[in-house]
N, C-alpha and C. Protein backbone atom coordinates (compact mmCIF):
# COMPACT_ATOMS: atom_id res chain seq x y z
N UNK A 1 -55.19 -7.78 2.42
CA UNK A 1 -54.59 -7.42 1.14
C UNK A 1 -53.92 -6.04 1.22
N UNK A 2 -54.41 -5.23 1.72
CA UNK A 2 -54.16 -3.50 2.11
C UNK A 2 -52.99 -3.68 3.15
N UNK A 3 -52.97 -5.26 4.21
CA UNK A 3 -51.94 -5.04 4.68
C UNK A 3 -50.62 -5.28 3.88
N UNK A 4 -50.54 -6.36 2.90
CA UNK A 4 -49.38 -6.77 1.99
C UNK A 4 -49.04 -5.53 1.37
N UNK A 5 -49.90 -4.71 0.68
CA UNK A 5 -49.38 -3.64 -0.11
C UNK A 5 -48.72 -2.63 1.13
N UNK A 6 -48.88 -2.50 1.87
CA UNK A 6 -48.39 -1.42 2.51
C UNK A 6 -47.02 -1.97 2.89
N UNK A 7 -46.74 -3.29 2.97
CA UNK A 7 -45.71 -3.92 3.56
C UNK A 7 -44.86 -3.93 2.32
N UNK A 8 -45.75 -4.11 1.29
CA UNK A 8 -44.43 -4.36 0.11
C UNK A 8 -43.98 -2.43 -0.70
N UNK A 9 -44.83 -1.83 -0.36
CA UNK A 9 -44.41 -0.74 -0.83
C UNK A 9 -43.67 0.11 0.24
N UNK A 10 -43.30 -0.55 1.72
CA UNK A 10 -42.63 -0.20 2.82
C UNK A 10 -41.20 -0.42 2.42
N UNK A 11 -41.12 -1.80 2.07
CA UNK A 11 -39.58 -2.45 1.24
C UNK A 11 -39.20 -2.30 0.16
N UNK A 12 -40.18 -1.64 -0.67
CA UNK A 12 -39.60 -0.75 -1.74
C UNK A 12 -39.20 0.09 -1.92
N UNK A 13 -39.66 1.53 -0.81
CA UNK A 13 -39.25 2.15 -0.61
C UNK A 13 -37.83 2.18 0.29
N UNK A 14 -37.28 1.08 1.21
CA UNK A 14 -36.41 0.74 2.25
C UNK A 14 -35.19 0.21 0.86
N UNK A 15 -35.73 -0.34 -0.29
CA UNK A 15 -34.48 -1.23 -1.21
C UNK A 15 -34.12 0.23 -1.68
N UNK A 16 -35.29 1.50 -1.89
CA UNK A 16 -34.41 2.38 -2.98
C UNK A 16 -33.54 2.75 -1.82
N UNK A 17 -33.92 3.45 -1.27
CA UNK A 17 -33.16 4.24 -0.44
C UNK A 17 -32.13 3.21 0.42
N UNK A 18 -31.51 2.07 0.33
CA UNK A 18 -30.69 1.46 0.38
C UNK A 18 -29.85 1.12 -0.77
N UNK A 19 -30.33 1.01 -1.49
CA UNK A 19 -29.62 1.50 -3.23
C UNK A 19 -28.96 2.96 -3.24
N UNK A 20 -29.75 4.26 -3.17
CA UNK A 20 -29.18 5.28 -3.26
C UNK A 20 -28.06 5.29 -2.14
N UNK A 21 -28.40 5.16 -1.46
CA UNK A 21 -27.58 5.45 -0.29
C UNK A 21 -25.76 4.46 -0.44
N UNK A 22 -25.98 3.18 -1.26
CA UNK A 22 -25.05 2.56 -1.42
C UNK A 22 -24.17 3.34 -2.84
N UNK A 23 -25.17 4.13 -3.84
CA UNK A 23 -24.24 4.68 -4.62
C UNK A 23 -23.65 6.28 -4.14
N UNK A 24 -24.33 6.91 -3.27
CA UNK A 24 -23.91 7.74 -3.04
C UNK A 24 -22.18 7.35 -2.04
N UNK A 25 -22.46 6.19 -1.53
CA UNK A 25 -20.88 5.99 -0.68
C UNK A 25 -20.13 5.62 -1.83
N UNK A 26 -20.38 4.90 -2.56
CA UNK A 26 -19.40 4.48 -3.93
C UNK A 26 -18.81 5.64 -4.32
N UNK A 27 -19.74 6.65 -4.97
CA UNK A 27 -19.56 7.92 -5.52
C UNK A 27 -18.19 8.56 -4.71
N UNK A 28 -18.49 8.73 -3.21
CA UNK A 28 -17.35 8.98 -2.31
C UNK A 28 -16.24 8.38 -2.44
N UNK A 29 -16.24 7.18 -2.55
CA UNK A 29 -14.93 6.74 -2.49
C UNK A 29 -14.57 6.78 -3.55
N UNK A 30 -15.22 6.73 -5.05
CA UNK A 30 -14.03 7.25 -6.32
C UNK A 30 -13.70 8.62 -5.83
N UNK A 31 -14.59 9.57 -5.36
CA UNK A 31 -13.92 11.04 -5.29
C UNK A 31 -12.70 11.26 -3.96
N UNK A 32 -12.57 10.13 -3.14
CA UNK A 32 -11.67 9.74 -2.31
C UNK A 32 -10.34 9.63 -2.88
N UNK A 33 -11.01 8.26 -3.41
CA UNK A 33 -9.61 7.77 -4.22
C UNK A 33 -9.13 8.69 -5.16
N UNK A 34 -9.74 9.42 -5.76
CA UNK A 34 -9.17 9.79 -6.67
C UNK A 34 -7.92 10.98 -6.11
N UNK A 35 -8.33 11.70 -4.87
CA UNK A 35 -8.44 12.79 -4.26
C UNK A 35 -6.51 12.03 -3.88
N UNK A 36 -6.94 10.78 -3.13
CA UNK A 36 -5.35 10.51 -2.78
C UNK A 36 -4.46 9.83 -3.46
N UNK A 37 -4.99 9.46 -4.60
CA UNK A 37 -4.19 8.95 -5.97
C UNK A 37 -3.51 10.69 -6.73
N UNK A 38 -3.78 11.64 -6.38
CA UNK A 38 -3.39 12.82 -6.82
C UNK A 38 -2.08 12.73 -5.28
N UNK A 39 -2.56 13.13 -4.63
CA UNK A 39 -1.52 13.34 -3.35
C UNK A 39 -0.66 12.09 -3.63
N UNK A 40 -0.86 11.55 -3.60
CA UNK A 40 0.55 10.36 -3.81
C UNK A 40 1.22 10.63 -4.41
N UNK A 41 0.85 10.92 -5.42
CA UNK A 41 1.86 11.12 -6.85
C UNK A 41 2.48 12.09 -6.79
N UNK A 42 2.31 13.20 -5.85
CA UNK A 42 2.92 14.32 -5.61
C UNK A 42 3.86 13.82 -4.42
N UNK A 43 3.83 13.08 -3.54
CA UNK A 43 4.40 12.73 -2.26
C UNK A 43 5.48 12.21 -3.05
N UNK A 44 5.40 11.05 -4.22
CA UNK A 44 6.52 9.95 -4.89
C UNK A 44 7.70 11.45 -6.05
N UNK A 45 6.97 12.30 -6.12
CA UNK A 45 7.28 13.36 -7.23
C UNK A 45 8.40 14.26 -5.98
N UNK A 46 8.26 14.41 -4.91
CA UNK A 46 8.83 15.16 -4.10
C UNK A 46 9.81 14.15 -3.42
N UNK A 47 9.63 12.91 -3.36
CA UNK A 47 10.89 11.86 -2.68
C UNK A 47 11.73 11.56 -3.46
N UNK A 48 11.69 11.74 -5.27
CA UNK A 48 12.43 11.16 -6.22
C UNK A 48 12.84 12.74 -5.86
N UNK A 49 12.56 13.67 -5.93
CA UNK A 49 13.29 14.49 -5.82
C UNK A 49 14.57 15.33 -4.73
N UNK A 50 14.12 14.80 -3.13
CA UNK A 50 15.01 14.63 -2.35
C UNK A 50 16.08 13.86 -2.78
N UNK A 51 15.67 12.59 -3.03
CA UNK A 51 17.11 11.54 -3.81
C UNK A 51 17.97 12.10 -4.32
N UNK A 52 17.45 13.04 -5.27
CA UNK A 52 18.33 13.10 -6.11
C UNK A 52 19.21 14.22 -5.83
N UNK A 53 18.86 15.05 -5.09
CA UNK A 53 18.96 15.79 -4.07
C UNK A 53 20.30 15.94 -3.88
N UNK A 54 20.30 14.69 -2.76
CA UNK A 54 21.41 14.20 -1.75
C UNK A 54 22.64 14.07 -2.82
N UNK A 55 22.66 13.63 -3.81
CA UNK A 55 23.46 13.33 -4.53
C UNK A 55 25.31 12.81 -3.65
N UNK A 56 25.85 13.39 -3.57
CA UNK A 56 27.32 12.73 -2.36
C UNK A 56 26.82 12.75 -1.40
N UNK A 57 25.86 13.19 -0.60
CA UNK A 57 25.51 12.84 0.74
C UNK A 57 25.10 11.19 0.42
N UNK A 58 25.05 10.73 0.03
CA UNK A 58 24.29 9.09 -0.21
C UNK A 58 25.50 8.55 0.17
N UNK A 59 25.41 6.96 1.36
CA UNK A 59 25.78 6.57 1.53
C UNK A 59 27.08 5.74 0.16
N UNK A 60 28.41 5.57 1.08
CA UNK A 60 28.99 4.85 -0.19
C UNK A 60 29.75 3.37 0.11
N UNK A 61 28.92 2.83 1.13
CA UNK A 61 29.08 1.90 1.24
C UNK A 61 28.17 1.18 2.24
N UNK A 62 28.09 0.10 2.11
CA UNK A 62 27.22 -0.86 3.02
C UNK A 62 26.94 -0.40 5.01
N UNK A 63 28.52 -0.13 5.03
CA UNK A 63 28.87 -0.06 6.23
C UNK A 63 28.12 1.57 6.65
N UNK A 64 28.25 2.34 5.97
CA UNK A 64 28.17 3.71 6.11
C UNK A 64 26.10 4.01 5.85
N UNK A 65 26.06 3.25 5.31
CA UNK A 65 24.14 2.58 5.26
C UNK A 65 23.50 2.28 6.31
N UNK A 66 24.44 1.78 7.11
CA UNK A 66 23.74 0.80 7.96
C UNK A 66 24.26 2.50 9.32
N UNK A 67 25.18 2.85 8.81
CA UNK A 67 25.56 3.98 10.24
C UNK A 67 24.40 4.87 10.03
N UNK A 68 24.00 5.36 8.79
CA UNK A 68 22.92 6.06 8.96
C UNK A 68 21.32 5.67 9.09
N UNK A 69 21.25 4.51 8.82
CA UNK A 69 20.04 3.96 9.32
C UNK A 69 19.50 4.04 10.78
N UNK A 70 21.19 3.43 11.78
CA UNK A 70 21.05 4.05 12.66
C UNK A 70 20.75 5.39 13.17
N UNK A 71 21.02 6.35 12.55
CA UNK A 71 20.73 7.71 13.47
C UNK A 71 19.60 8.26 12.64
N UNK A 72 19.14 7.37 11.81
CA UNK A 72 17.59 7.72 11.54
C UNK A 72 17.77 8.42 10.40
N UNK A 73 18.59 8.55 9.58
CA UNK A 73 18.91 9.32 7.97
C UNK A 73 18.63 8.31 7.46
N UNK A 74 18.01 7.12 7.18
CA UNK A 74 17.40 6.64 6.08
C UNK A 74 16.00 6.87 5.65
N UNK A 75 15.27 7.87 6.31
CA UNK A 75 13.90 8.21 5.80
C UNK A 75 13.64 9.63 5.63
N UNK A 76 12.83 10.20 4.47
CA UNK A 76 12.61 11.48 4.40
C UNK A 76 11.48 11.91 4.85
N UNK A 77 11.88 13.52 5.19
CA UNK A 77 10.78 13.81 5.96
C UNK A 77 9.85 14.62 5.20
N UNK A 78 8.57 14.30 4.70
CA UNK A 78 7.48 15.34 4.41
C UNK A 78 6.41 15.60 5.09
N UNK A 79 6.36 16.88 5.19
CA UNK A 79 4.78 17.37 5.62
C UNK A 79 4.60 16.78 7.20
N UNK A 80 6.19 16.76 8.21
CA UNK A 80 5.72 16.08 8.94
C UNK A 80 5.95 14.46 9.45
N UNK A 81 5.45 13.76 7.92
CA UNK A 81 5.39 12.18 7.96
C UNK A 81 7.04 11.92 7.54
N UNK A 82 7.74 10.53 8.34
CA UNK A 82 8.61 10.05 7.68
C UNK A 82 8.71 8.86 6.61
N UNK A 83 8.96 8.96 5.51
CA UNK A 83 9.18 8.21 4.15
C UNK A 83 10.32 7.31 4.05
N UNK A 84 10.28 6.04 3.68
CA UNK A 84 11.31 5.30 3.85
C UNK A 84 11.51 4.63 2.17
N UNK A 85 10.58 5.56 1.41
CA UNK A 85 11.16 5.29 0.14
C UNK A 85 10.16 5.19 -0.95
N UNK A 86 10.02 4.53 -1.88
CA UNK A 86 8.77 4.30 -3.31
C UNK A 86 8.38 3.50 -3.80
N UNK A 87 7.45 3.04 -4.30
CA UNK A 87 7.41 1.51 -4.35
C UNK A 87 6.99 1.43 -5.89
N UNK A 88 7.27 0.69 -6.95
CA UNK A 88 7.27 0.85 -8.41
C UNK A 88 6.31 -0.64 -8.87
N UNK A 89 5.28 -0.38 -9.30
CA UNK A 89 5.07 -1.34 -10.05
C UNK A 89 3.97 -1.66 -11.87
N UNK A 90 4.90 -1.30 -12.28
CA UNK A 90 5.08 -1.03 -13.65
C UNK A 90 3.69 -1.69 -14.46
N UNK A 91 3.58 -2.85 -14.00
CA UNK A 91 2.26 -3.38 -15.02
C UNK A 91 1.31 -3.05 -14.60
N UNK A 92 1.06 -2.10 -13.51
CA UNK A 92 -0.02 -1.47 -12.71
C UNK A 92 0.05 -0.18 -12.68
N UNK A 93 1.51 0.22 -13.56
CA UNK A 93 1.38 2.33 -13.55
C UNK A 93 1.07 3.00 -11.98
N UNK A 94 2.00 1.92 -11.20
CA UNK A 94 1.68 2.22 -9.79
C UNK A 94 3.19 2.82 -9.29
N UNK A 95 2.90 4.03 -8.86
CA UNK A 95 4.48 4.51 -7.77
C UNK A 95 3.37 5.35 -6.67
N UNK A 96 3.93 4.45 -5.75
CA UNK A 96 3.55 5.04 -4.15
C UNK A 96 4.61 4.83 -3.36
N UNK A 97 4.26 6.45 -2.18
CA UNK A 97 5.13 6.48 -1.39
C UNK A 97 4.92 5.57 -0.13
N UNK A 98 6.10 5.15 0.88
CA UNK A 98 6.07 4.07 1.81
C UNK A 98 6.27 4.87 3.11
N UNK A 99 5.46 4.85 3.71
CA UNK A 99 5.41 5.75 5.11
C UNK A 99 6.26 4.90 5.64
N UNK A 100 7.64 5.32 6.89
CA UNK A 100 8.25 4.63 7.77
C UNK A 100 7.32 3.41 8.83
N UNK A 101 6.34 4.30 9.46
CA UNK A 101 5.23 3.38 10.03
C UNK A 101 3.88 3.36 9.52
N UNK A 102 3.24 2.35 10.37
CA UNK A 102 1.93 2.11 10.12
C UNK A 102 0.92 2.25 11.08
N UNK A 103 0.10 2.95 10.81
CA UNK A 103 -1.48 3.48 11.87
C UNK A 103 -1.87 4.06 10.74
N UNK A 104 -3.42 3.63 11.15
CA UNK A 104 -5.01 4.15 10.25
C UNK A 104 -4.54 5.91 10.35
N UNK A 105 -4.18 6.48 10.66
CA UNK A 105 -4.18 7.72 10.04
C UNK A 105 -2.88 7.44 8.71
N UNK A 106 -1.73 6.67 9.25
CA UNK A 106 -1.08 7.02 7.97
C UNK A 106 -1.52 6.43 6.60
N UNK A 107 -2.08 5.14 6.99
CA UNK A 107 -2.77 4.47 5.54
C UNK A 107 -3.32 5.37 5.09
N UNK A 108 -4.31 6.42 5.50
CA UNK A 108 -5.16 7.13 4.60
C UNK A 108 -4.48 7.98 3.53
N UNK A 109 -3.11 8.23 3.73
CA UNK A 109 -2.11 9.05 3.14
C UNK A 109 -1.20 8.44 1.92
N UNK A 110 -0.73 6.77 2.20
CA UNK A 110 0.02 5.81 1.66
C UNK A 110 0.30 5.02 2.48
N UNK A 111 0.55 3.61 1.43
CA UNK A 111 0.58 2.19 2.03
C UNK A 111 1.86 2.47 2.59
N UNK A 112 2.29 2.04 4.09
CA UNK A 112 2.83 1.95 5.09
C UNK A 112 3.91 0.98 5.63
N UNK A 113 4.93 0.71 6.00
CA UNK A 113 5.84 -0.47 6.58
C UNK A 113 5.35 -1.28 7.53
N UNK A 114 4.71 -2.14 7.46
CA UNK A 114 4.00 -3.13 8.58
C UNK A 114 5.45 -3.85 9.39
N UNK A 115 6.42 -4.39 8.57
CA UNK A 115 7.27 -5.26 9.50
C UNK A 115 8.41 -5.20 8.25
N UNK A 116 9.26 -5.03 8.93
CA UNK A 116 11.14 -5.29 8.96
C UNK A 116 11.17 -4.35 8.01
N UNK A 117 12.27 -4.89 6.79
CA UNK A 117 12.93 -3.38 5.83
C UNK A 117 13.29 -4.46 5.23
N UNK A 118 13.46 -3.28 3.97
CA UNK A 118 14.15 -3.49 2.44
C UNK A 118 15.15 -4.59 2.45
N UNK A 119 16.39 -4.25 3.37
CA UNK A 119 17.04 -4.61 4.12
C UNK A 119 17.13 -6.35 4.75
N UNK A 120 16.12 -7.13 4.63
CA UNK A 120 16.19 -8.30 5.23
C UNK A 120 15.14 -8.70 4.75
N UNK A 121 14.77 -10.10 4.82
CA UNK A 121 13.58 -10.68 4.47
C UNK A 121 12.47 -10.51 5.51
N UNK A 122 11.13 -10.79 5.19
CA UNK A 122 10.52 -10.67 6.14
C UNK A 122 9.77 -8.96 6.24
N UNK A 123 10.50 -8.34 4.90
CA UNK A 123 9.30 -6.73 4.68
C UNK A 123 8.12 -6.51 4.26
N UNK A 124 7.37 -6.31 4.85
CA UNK A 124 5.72 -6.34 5.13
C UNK A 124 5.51 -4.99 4.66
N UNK A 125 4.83 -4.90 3.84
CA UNK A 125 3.95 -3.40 3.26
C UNK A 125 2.36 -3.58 3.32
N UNK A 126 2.01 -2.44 3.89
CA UNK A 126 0.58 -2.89 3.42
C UNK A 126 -0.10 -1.59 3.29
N UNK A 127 -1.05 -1.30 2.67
CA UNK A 127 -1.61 -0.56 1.79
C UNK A 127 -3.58 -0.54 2.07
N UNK A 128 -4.26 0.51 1.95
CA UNK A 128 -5.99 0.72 1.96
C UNK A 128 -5.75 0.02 0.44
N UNK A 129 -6.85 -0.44 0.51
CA UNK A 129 -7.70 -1.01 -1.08
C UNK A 129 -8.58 0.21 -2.08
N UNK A 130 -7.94 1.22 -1.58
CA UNK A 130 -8.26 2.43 -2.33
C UNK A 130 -7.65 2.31 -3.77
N UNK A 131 -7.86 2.12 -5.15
CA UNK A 131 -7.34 2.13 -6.32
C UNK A 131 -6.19 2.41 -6.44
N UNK A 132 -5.66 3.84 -6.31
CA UNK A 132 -5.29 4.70 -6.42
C UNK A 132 -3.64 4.16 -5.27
N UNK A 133 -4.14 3.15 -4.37
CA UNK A 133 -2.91 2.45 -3.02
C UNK A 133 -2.73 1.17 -3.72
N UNK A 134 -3.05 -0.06 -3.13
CA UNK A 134 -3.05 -1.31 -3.26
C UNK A 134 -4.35 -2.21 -3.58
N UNK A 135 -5.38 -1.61 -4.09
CA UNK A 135 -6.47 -2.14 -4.70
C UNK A 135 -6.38 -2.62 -5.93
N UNK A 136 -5.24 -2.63 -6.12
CA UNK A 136 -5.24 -3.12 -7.51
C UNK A 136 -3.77 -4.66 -7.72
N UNK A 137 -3.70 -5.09 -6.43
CA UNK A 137 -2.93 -5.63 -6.50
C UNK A 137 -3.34 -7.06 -6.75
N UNK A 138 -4.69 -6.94 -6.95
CA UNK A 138 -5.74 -8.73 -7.28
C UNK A 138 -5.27 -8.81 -8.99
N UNK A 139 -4.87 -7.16 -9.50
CA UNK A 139 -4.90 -8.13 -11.08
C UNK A 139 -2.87 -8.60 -11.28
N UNK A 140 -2.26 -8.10 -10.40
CA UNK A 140 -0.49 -8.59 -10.37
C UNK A 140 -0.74 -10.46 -10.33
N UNK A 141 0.30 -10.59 -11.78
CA UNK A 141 0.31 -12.06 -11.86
C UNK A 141 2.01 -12.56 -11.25
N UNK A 142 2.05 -13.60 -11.61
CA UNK A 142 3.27 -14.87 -10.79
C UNK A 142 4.19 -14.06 -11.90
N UNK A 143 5.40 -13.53 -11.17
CA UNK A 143 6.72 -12.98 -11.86
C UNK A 143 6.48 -11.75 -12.46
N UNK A 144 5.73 -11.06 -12.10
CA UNK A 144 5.21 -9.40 -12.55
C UNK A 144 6.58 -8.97 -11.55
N UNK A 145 6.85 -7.58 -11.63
CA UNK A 145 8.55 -7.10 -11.33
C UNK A 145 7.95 -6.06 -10.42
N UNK A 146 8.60 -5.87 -8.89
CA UNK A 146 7.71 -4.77 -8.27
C UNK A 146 9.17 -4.12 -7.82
N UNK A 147 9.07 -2.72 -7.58
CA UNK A 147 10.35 -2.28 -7.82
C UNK A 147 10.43 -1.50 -6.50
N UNK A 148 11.52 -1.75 -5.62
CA UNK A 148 11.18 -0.53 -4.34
C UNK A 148 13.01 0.26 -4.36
N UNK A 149 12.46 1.59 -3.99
CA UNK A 149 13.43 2.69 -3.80
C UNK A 149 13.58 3.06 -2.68
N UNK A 150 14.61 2.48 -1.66
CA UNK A 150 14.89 3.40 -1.00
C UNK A 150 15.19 4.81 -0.61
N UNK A 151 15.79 5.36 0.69
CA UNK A 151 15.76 6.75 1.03
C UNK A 151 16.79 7.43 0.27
N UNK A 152 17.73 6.20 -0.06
CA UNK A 152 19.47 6.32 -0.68
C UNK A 152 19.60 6.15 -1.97
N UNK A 153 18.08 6.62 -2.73
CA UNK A 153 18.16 6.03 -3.57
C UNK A 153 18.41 4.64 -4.72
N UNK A 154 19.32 3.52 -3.59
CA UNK A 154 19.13 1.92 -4.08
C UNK A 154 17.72 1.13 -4.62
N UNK A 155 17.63 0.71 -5.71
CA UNK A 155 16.71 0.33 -6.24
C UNK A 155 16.88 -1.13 -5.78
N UNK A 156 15.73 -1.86 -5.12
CA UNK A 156 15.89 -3.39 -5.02
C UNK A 156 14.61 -4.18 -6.33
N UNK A 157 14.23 -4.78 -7.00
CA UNK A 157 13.78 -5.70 -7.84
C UNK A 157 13.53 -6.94 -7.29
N UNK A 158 12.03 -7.08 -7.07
CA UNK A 158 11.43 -8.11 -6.97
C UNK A 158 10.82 -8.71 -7.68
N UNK A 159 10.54 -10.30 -7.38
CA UNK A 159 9.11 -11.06 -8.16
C UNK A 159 8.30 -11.62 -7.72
N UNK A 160 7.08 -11.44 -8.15
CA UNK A 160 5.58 -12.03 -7.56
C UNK A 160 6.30 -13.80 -7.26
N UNK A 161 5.97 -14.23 -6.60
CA UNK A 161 5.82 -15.64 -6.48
C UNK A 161 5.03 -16.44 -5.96
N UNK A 162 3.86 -15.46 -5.31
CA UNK A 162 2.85 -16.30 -4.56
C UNK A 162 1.84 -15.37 -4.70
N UNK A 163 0.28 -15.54 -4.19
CA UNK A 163 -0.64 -14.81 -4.44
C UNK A 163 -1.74 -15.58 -3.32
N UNK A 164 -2.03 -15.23 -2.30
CA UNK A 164 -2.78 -15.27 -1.08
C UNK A 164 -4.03 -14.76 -0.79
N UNK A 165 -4.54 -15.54 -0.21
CA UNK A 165 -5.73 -14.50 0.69
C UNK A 165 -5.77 -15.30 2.05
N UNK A 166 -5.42 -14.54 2.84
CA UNK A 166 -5.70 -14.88 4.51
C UNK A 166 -6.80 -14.20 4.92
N UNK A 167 -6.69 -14.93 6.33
CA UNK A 167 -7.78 -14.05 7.37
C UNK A 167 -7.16 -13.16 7.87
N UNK A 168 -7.99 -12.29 8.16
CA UNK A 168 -7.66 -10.69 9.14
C UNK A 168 -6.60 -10.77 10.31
N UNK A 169 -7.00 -11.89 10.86
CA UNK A 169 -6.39 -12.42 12.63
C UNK A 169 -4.73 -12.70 11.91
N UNK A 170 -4.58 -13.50 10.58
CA UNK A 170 -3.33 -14.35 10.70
C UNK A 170 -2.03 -13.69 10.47
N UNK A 171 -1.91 -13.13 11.71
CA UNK A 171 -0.93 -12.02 11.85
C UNK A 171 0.69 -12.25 11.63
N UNK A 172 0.69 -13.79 12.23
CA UNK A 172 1.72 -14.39 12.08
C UNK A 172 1.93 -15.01 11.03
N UNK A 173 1.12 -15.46 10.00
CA UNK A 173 1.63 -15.68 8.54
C UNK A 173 1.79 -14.68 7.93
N UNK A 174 1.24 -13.38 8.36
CA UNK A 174 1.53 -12.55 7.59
C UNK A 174 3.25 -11.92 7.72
N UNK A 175 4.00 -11.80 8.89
CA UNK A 175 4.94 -11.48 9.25
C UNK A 175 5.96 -13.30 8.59
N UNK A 176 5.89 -13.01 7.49
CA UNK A 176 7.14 -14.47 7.14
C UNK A 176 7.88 -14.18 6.64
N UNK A 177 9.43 -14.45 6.92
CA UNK A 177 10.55 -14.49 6.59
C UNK A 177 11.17 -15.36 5.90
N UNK A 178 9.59 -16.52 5.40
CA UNK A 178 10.13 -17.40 3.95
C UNK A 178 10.42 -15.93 2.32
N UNK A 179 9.55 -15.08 2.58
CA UNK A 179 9.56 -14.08 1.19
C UNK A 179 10.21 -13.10 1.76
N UNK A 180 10.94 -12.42 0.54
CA UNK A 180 11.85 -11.33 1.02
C UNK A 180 10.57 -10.02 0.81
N UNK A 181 9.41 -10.30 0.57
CA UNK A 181 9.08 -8.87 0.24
C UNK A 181 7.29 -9.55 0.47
N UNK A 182 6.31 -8.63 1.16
CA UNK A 182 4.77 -9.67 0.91
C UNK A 182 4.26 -7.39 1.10
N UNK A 183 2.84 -7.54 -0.05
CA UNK A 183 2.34 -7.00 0.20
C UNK A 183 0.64 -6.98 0.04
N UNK A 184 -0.13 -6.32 1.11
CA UNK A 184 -1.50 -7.03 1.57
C UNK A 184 -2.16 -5.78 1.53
N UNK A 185 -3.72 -6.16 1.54
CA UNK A 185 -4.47 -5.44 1.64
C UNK A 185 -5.52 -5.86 1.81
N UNK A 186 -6.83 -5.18 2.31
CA UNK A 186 -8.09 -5.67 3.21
C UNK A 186 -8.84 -5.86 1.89
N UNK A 187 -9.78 -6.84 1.39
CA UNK A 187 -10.46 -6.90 0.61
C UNK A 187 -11.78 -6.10 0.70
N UNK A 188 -13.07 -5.62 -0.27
CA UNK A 188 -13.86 -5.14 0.42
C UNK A 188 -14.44 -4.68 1.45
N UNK A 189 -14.74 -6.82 1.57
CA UNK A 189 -15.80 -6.26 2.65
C UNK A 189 -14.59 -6.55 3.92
N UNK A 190 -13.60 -6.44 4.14
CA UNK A 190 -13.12 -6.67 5.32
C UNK A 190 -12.83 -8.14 5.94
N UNK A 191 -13.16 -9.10 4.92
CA UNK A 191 -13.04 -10.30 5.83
C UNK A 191 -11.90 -11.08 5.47
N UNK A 192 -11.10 -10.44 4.37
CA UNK A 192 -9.98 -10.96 4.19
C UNK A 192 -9.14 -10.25 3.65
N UNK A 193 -7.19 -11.07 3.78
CA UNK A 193 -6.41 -9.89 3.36
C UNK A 193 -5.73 -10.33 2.27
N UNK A 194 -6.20 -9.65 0.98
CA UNK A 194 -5.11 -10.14 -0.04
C UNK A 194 -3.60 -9.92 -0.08
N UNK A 195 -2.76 -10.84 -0.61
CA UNK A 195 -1.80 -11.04 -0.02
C UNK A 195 -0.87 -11.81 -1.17
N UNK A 196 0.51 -10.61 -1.51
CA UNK A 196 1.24 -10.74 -2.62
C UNK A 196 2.53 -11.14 -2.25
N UNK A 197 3.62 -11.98 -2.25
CA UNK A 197 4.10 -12.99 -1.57
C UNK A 197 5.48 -12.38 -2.93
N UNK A 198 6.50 -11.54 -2.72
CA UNK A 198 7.51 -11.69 -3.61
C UNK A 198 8.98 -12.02 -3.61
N UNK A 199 9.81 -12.27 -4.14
CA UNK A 199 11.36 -12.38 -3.57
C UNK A 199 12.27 -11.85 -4.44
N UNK A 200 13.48 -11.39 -3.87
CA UNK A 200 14.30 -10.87 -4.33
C UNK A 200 14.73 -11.20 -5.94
N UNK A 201 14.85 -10.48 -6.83
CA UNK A 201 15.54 -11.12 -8.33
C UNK A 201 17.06 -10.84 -8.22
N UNK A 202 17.71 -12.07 -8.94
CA UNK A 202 19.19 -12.00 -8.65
C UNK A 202 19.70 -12.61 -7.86
């Protein structure tokens, strides 16, 4: 009997301190998130402001877009990182900036260009599930309006049309050039990637 009690007051003590220990990481990551939901907004506050910037330096035609894309004037540079523009989505009070590339250091900063551009179908964004990034893209419904800004200031307008969850591995559905626009993110626990499927309006 003396052995059960010692066993059950062993796992009581093992549930709190697996409890505390699970709110103290929670606790972190609102003070995380919150920490880079401030920096963002300052990153999107400083790129609307290059834009506007440039004012006649902005390309004035298709042809002259595509010349500076080439020599690498379609992204701005902050702090270092290059920016390839903003991403708007209104029923979510969401503007984040779009890092040119993608690696785990830049996610921690803003959701990132996984594959192709604005520019063609087949543009892959993807984003941490931090609130404050793309964690909030489970409550975007079918035809919600997501708005992206390029470096040139061009605004393109999209619409939800699909709403996904894949596996981690499915690398190659994720890269599809049926949607002009998909953006994803790791769910919790990691075992899957939600996955927002949109296309061009117009």
């Amino acid at each position: 009997m003396n052995d059960l009690r010692r066993v059950a007051n062993a796992l009581i003590v093992v549930g709190v301190f697996l409890l505390v220990s699970a709110l103290i990481l929670v606790m972190h990551n609102i003070d995380k998130d919150g920490d880079v939901g401030k920096a963002t907004g300052e990153i999107v506050a400083t790129l609307s402001d290059e834009i506007a910037s440039k004012g006649d330096a902005l390309p004035k035609s298709e042809d002259e877009a595509i010349a500076m894309r080439e020599e690498g004037k379609d992204v701005i540079m902050i702090d270092g990182r290059a920016y390839i523009g903003y991403l708007t989505v209104a029923s979510q009070s969401l503007e984040l900036p779009i890092l040119a590339e993608c690696s785990e250091a830049n996610l921690k900063i803003a959701p990132c260009c996984y594959n192709g551009s604005v520019y063609e179908s087949g543009f892959v964004l993807a984003g941490h599930n931090y609130r404050s990034h793309f964690g909030r893209l489970t409550n975007l419904h079918i035809g919600d309006t997501i708005r992206f800004t390029n470096a040139f200031g061009a605004v393109t307008e999209y619409s939800v049309v699909e709403l996904q969850s894949l596996r981690p591995t499915a690398v190659s559905s994720m890269k599809n050039d049926s949607y002009d626009l998909s953006l994803f993110t790791c769910n919790l626990s990691g075992n899957a990637r939600y996955t927002v499927r949109c296309m061009r309006k117009g």
